[in-house]
Protein backbone atom coordinates (compact mmCIF):
# COMPACT_ATOMS: atom_id res chain seq x y z
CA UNK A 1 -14.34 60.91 74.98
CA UNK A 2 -16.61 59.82 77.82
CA UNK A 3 -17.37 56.53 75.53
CA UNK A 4 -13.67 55.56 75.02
CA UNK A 5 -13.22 56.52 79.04
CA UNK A 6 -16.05 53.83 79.77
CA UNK A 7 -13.99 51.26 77.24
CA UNK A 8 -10.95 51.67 78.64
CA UNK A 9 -12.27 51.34 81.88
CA UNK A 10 -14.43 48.19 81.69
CA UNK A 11 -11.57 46.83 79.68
CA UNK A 12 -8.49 47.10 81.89
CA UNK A 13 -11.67 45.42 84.36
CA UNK A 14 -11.99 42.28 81.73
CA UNK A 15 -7.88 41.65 81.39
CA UNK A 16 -7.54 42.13 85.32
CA UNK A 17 -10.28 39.48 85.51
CA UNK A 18 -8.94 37.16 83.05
CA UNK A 19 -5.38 37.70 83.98
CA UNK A 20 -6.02 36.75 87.92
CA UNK A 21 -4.33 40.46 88.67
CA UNK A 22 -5.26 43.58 90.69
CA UNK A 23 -5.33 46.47 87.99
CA UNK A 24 -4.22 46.33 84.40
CA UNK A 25 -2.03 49.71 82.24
CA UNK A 26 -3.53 50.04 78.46
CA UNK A 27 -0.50 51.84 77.64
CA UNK A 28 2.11 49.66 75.90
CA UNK A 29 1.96 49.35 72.52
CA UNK A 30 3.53 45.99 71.49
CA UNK A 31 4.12 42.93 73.04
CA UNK A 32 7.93 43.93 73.31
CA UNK A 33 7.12 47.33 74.83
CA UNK A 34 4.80 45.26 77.68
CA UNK A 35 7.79 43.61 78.67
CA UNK A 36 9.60 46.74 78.82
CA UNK A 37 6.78 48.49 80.64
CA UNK A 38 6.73 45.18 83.04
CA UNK A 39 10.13 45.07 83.88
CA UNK A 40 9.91 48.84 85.06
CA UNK A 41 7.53 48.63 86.97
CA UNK A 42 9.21 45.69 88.84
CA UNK A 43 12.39 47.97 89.13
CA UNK A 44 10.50 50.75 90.56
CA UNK A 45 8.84 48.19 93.15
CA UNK A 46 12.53 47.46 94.69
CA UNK A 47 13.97 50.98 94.56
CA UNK A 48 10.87 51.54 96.43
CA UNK A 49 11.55 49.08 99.04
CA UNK A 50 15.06 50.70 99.23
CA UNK A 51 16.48 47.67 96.84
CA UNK A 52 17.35 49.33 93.54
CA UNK A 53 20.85 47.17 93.60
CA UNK A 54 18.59 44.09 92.41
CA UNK A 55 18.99 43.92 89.17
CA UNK A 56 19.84 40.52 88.05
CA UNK A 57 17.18 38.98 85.39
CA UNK A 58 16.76 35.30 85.61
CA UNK A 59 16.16 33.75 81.57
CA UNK A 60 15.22 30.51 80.65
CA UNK A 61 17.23 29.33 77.22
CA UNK A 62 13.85 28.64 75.66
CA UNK A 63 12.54 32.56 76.11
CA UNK A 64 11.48 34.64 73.16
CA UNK A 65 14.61 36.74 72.37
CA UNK A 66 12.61 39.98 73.45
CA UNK A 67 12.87 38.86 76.57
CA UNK A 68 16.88 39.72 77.10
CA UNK A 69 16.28 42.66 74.80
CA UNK A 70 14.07 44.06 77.29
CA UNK A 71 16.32 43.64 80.15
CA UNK A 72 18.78 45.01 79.00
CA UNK A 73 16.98 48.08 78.37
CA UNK A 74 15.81 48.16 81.96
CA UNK A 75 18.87 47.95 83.22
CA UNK A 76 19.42 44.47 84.49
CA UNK A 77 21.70 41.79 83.87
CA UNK A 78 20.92 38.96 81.95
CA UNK A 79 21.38 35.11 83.63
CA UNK A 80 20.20 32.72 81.57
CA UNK A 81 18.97 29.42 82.76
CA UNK A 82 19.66 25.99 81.35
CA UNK A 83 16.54 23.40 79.74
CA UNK A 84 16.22 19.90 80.20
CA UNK A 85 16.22 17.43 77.31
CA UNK A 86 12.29 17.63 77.41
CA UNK A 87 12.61 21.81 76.90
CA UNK A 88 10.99 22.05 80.88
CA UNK A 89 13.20 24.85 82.55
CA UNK A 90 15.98 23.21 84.75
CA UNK A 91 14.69 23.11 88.21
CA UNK A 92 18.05 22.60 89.60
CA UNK A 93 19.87 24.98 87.47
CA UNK A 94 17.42 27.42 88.36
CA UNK A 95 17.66 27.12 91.99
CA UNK A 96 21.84 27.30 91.72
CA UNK A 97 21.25 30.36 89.79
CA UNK A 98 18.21 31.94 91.86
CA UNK A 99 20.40 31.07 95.14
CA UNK A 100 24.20 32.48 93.52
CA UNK A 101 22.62 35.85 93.08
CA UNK A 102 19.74 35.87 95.60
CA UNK A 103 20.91 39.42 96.99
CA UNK A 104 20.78 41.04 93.90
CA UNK A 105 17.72 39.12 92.13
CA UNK A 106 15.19 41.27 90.65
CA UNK A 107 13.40 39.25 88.40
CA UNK A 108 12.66 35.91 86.57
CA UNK A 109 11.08 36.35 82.80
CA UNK A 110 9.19 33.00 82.13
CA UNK A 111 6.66 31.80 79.40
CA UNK A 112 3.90 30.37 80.02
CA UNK A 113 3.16 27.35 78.04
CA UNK A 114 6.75 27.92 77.22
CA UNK A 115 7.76 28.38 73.77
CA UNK A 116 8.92 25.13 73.30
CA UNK A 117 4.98 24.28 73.28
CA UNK A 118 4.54 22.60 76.62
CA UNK A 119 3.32 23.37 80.22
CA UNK A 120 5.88 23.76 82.26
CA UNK A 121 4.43 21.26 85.03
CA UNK A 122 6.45 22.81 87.89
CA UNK A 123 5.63 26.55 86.93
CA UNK A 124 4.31 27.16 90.45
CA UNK A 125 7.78 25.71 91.90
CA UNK A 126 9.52 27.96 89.92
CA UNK A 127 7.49 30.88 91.03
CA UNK A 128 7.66 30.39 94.71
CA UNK A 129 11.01 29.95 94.58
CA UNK A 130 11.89 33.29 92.77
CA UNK A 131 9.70 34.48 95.63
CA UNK A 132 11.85 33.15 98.23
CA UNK A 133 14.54 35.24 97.53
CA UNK A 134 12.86 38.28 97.25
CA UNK A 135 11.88 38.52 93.29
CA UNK A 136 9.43 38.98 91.03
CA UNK A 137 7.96 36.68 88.34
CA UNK A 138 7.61 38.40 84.87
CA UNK A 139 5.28 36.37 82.83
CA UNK A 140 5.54 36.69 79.20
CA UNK A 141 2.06 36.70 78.07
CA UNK A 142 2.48 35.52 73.89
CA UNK A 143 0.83 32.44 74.71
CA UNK A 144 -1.73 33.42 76.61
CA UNK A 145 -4.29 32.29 74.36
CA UNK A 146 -2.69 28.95 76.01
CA UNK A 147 -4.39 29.99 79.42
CA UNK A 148 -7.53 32.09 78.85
CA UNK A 149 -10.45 30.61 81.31
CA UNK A 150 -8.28 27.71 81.78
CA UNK A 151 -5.57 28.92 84.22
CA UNK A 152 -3.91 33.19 84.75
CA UNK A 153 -0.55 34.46 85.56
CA UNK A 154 -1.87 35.47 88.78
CA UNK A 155 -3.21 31.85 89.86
CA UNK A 156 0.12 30.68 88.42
CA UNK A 157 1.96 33.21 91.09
CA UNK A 158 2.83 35.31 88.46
CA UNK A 159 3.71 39.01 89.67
CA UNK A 160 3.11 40.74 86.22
CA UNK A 161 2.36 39.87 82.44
CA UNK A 162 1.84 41.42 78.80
CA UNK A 163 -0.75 40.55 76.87
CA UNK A 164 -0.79 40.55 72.74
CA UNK A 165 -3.81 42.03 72.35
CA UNK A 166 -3.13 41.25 68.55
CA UNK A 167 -2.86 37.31 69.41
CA UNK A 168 -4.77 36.66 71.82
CA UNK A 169 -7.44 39.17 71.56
CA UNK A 170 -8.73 39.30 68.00
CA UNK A 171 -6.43 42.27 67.08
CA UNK A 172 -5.24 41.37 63.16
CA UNK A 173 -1.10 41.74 63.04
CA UNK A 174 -0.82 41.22 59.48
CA UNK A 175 2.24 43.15 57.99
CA UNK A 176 3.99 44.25 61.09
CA UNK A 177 1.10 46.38 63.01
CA UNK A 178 -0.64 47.42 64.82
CA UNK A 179 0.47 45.62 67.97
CA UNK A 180 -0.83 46.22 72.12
CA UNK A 181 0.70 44.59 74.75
CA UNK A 182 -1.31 46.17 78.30
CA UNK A 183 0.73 44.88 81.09
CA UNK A 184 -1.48 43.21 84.39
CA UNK A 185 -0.38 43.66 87.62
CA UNK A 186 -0.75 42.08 91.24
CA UNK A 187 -1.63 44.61 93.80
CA UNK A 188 1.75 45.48 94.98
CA UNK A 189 2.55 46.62 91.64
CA UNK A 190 -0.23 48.82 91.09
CA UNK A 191 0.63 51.98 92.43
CA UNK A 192 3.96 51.71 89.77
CA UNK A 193 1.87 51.48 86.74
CA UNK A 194 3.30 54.09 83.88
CA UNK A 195 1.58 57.42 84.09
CA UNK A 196 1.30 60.36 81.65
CA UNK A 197 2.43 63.72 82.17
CA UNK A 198 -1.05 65.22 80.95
CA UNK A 199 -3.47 62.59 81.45
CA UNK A 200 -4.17 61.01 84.66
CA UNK A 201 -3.05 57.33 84.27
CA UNK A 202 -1.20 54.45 86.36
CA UNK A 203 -0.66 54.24 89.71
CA UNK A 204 -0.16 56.82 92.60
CA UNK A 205 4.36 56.02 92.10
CA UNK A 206 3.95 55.41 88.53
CA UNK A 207 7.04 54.90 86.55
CA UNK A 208 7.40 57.47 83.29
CA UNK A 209 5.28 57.10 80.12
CA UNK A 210 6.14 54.36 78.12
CA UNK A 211 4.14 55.57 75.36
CA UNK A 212 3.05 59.32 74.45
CA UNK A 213 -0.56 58.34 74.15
CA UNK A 214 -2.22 57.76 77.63
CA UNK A 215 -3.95 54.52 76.49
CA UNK A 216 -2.06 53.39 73.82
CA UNK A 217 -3.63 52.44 70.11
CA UNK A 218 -6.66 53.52 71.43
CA UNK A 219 -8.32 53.52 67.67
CA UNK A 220 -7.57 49.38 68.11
CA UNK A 221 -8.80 48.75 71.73
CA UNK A 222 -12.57 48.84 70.67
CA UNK A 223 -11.60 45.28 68.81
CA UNK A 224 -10.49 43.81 71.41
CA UNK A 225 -13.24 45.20 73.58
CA UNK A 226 -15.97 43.90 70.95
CA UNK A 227 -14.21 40.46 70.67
CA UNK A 228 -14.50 40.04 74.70
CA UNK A 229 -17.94 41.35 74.75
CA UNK A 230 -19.35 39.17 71.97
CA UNK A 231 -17.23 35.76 73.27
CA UNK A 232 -18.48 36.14 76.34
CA UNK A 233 -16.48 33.70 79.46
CA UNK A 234 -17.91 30.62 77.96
CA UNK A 235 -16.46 31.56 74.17
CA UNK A 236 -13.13 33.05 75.30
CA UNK A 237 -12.51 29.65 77.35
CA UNK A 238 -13.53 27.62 74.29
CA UNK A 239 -11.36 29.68 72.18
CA UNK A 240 -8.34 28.31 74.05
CA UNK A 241 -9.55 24.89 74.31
CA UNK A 242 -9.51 24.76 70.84
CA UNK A 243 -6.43 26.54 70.42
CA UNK A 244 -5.22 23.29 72.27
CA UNK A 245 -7.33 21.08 70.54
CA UNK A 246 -5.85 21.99 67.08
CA UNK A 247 -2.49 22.40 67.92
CA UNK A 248 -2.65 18.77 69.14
CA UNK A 249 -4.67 17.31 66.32
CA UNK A 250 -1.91 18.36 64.21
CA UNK A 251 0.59 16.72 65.92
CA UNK A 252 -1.00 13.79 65.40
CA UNK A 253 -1.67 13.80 62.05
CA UNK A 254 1.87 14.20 61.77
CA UNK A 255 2.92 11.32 63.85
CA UNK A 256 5.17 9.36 62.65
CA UNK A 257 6.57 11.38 59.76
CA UNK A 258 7.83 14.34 61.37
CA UNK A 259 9.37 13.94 64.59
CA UNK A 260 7.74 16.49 67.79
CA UNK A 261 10.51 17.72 69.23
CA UNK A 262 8.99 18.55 73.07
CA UNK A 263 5.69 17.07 74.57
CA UNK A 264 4.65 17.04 77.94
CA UNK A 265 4.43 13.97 80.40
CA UNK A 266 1.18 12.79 78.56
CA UNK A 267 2.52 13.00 75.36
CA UNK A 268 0.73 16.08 74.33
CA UNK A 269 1.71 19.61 73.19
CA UNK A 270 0.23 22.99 74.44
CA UNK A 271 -1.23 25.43 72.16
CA UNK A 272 1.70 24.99 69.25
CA UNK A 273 4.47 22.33 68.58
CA UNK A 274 8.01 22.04 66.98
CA UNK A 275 8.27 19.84 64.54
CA UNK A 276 12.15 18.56 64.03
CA UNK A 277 13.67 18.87 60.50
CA UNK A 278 17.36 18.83 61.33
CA UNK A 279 17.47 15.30 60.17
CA UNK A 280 16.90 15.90 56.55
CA UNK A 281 20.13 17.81 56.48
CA UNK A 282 21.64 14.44 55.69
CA UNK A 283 19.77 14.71 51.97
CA UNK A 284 20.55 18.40 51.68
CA UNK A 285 17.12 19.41 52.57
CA UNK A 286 16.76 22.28 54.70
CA UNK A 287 14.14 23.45 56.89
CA UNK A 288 14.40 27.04 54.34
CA UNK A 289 13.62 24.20 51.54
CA UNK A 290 10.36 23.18 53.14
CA UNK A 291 9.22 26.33 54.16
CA UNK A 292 9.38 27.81 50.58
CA UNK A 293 8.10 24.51 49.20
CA UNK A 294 4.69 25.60 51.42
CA UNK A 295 4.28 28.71 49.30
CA UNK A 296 3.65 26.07 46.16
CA UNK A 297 1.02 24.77 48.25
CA UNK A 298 -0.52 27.84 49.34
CA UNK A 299 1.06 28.50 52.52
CA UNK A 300 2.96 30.89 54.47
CA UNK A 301 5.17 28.66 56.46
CA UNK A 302 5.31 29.06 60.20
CA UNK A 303 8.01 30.10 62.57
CA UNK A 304 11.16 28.87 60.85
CA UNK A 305 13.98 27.83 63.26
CA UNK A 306 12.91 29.52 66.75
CA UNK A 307 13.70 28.76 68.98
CA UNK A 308 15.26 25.91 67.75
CA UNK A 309 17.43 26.33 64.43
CA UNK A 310 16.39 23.98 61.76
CA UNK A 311 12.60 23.52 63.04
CA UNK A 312 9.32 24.38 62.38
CA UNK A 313 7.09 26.00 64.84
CA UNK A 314 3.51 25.20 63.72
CA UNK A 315 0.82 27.39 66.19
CA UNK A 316 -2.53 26.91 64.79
CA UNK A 317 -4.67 28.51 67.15
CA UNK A 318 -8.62 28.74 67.39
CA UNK A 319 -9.23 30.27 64.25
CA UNK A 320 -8.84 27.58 61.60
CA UNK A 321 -11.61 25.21 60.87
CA UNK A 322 -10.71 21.30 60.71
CA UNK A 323 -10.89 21.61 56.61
CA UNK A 324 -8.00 23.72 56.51
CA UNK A 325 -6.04 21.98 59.03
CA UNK A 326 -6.54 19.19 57.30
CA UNK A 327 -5.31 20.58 54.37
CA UNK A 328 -2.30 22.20 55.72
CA UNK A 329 -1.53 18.46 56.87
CA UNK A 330 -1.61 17.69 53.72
CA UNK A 331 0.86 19.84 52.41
CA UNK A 332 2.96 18.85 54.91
CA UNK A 333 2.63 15.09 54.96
CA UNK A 334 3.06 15.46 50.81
CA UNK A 335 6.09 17.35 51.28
CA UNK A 336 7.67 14.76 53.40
CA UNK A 337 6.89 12.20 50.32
CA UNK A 338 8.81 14.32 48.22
CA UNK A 339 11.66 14.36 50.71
CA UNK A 340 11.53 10.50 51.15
CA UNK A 341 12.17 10.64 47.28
CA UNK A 342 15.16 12.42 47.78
CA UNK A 343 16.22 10.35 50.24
CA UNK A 344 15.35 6.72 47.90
CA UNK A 345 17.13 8.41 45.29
CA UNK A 346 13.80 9.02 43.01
CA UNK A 347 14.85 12.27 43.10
CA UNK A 348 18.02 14.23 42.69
CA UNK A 349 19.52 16.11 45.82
CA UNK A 350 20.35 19.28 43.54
CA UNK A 351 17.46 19.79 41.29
CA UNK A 352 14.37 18.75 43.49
CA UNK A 353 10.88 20.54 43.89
CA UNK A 354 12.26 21.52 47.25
CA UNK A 355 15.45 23.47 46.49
CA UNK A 356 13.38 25.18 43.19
CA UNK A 357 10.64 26.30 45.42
CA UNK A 358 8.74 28.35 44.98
CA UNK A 359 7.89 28.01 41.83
CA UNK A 360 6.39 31.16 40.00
CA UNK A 361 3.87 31.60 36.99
CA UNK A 362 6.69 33.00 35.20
CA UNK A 363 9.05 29.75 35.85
CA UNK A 364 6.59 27.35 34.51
CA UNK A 365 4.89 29.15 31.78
CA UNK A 366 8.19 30.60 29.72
CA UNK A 367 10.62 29.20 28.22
CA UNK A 368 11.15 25.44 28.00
CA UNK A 369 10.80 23.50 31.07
CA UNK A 370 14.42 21.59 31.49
CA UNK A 371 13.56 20.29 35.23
CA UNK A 372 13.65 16.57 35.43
CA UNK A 373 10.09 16.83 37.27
CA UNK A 374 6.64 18.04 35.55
CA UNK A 375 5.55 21.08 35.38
CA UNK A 376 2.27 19.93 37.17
CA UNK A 377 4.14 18.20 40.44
CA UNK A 378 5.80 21.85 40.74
CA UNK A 379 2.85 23.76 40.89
CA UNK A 380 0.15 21.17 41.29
CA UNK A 381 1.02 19.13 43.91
CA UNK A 382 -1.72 18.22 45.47
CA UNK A 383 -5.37 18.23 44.15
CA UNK A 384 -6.66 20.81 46.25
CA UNK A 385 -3.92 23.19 45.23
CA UNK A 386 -6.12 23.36 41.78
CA UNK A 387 -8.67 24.93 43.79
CA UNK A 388 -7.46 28.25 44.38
CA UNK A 389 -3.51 28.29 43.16
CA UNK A 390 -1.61 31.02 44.93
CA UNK A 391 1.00 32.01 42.73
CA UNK A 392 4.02 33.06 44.73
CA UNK A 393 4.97 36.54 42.62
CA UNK A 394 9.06 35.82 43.08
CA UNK A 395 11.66 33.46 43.38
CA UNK A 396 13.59 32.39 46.15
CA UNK A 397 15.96 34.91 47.42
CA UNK A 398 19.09 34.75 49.51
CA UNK A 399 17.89 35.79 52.96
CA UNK A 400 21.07 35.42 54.93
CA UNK A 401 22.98 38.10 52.22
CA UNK A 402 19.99 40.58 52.87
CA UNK A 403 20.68 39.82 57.03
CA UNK A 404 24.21 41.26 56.47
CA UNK A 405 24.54 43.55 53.82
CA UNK A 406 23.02 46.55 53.38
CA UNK A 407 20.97 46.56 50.22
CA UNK A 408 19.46 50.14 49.33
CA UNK A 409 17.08 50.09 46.53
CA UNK A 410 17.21 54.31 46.25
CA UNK A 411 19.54 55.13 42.60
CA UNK A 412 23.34 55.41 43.08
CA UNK A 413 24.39 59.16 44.52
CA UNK A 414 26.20 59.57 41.02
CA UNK A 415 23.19 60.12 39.39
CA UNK A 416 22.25 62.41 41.43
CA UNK A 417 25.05 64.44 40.56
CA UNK A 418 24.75 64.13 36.85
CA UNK A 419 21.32 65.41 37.31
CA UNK A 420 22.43 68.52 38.96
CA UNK A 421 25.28 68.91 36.24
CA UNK A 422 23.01 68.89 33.35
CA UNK A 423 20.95 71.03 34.86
């Protein structure tokens, strides 16, 4: 216990560093319950200062939907603010809003690069003037990996952020868990930082436990910890430049047959970009169509329509070497051929390698093969697909049904009841 007291200790000191902050809480244990944790803490600041009316949360339109979620379940009241035509918060809009409800303002939730996948040039404007009328600046910290030895929340003027310890620090997420979102504080938010109600944690007003376990996952922390260790300053800041660096090599490659939907005043994205497929709509081909078209390929597809319906959101980050993200260019720059088929009239609008994806082992190998394109284009596309085929296991399903309806996969209760009669 001593050794996981000197981890946790040395790193809450590594995120306070890298974050710009004053003291850092290990205890949230997702990204979603950082915000949560966040948000409380700036609620207990104001009741503090005798100003527990303000509870009005200022939103930007492009914010990940926990964002409102978690608001809500602090208690506050959602305003959302508008986005220019570039996806940069309004400026305006958010100084109307900041100004109608500057008596009752707690807080303003902001990402940072936003989620659109740009800098938001005038993030320091926006800060300082949620400051001016008494709030606090809630920095969402998923793209983080965006800032790391480059920039912090607290140079920013930030007031808090999350971190995804499963992003941003090395933490695998694969299938749903586990997550760890820490929240970092400035030094007037310190002494609110959750506590425990056996363990000695958070600050000397600290808000209740947001998790039962003092330091969160704590079996997970010692990755993060080792991944910090072993990158060192030097690694951790070349981990984000080339975060950057591939997120924008991508977007080139792609120039020119997909359309970017937000870049910043150079031209360039941040750390990920969305790439606009509303247009194929007028050829029947929806963004659903190309991500399951991926699987042939190999690929699971990126974020599909977030945060803007009928896109792609293609994040890359440090990991991938220039091989694969040339290959995944591929896929995609093949897969637009296949559309411009469509759209020639090569190929039909019905019965297409788009609307059939995926195609399975099962699909090509039985039966006889009535689609009016080869087996081989369907799951061969490309010659590096020969290589190592993934074979996606099932067909296409209707997603949207299983949204709606409740779909239990246990036997009918009837049975049940036969069961017990025959016995």
């Amino acid at each position: 216990t001593l050794g996981y007291q000197e981890l946790f200790t040395n790193l809450r000191t590594w995120l306070t560093e890298i974050t710009g902050f004053a003291d850092t809480s290990l205890q949230p244990n997702s990204g979603a319950q950082g915000e949560y944790a966040g948000l409380m803490v700036i609620r207990a600041y104001h009741m503090n200062r005798g100003e527990g009316h303000r509870d009005v949360a200022l939103i930007p339109t492009s914010a990940h939907g926990t964002n409102p979620a978690s608001a809500v379940m602090a208690g506050m009241k959602v305003v959302l603010v508008k986005c220019d035509e570039k996806g940069n918060i309004d400026i305006e809009d958010l100084k109307s809003k900041a100004t109608e409800h500057k008596d009752d303002l707690s807080c303003l939730m902001v990402t940072y690069p936003s989620t659109h996948g740009v800098f938001e040039e005038a993030i320091q404007e926006i800060c300082a003037t949620i400051h001016q009328y008494g709030g606090q600046v809630y920095m969402d910290g998923a793209n983080m990996n965006a800032q790391v030895g480059l920039t912090s929340p607290g140079r920013i003027g930030a007031d808090v952020c999350h971190l995804n310890l499963h992003k941003t620090f090395c933490i695998p997420h694969g299938g749903g868990g586990p997550g760890m979102g820490p929240i970092c504080v400035a030094s007037h938010l310190a002494p609110f930082l959750p506590g425990n109600p056996l363990v000695k944690t958070g600050g000397e007003l600290a808000v209740s436990s947001i998790s039962s376990a003092p330091y969160g996952s704590a079996s997970i922390l010692p990755i993060s910890y080792a991944y910090i260790a072993m990158m060192g300053g030097d690694g951790l800041t070349n981990a984000t430049k080339m975060a950057i660096l591939n997120a924008n090599y991508i977007k080139e490659r792609l120039a020119g047959h997909y359309p970017i939907l937000y870049t910043g005043s150079k031209g360039r994205a941040a750390h990920e970009m969305i790439v606009d497929c509303r247009a194929f709509k007028e050829v029947g081909v929806e963004v659903e169509d190309i991500a399951k078209r991926l699987m042939d390929y190999g690929y699971h597809a990126p974020t599909v329509s977030f945060p803007v319906a009928g896109t792609l959101m293609i994040e890359p980050t440090e990991s991938e070497t220039k091989a694969e993200l040339d290959k995944f260019c591929d896929a995609l720059l093949s897969i637009r051929e296949e559309i411009r088929e469509i759209e020639e009239g090569k190929a039909d609008r019905v019965e297409n390698v788009l609307k059939n994806a995926p195609h399975t082992a099962k699909m090509v190998l039985t039966g006889e093969w009535t689609m009016p394109y080869s087996r081989e284009k369907a799951v061969f596309p490309i010659a590096f697909v020969k290589e190592g085929k993934f074979w996606p296991t099932v067909r296409r399903i209707d997603s949207a049904y299983g949204d709606r309806n409740l779909v239990c996969s246990c036997i009918p209760v009837e049975e049940y009841a036969t069961e017990t009669e025959l016995a």
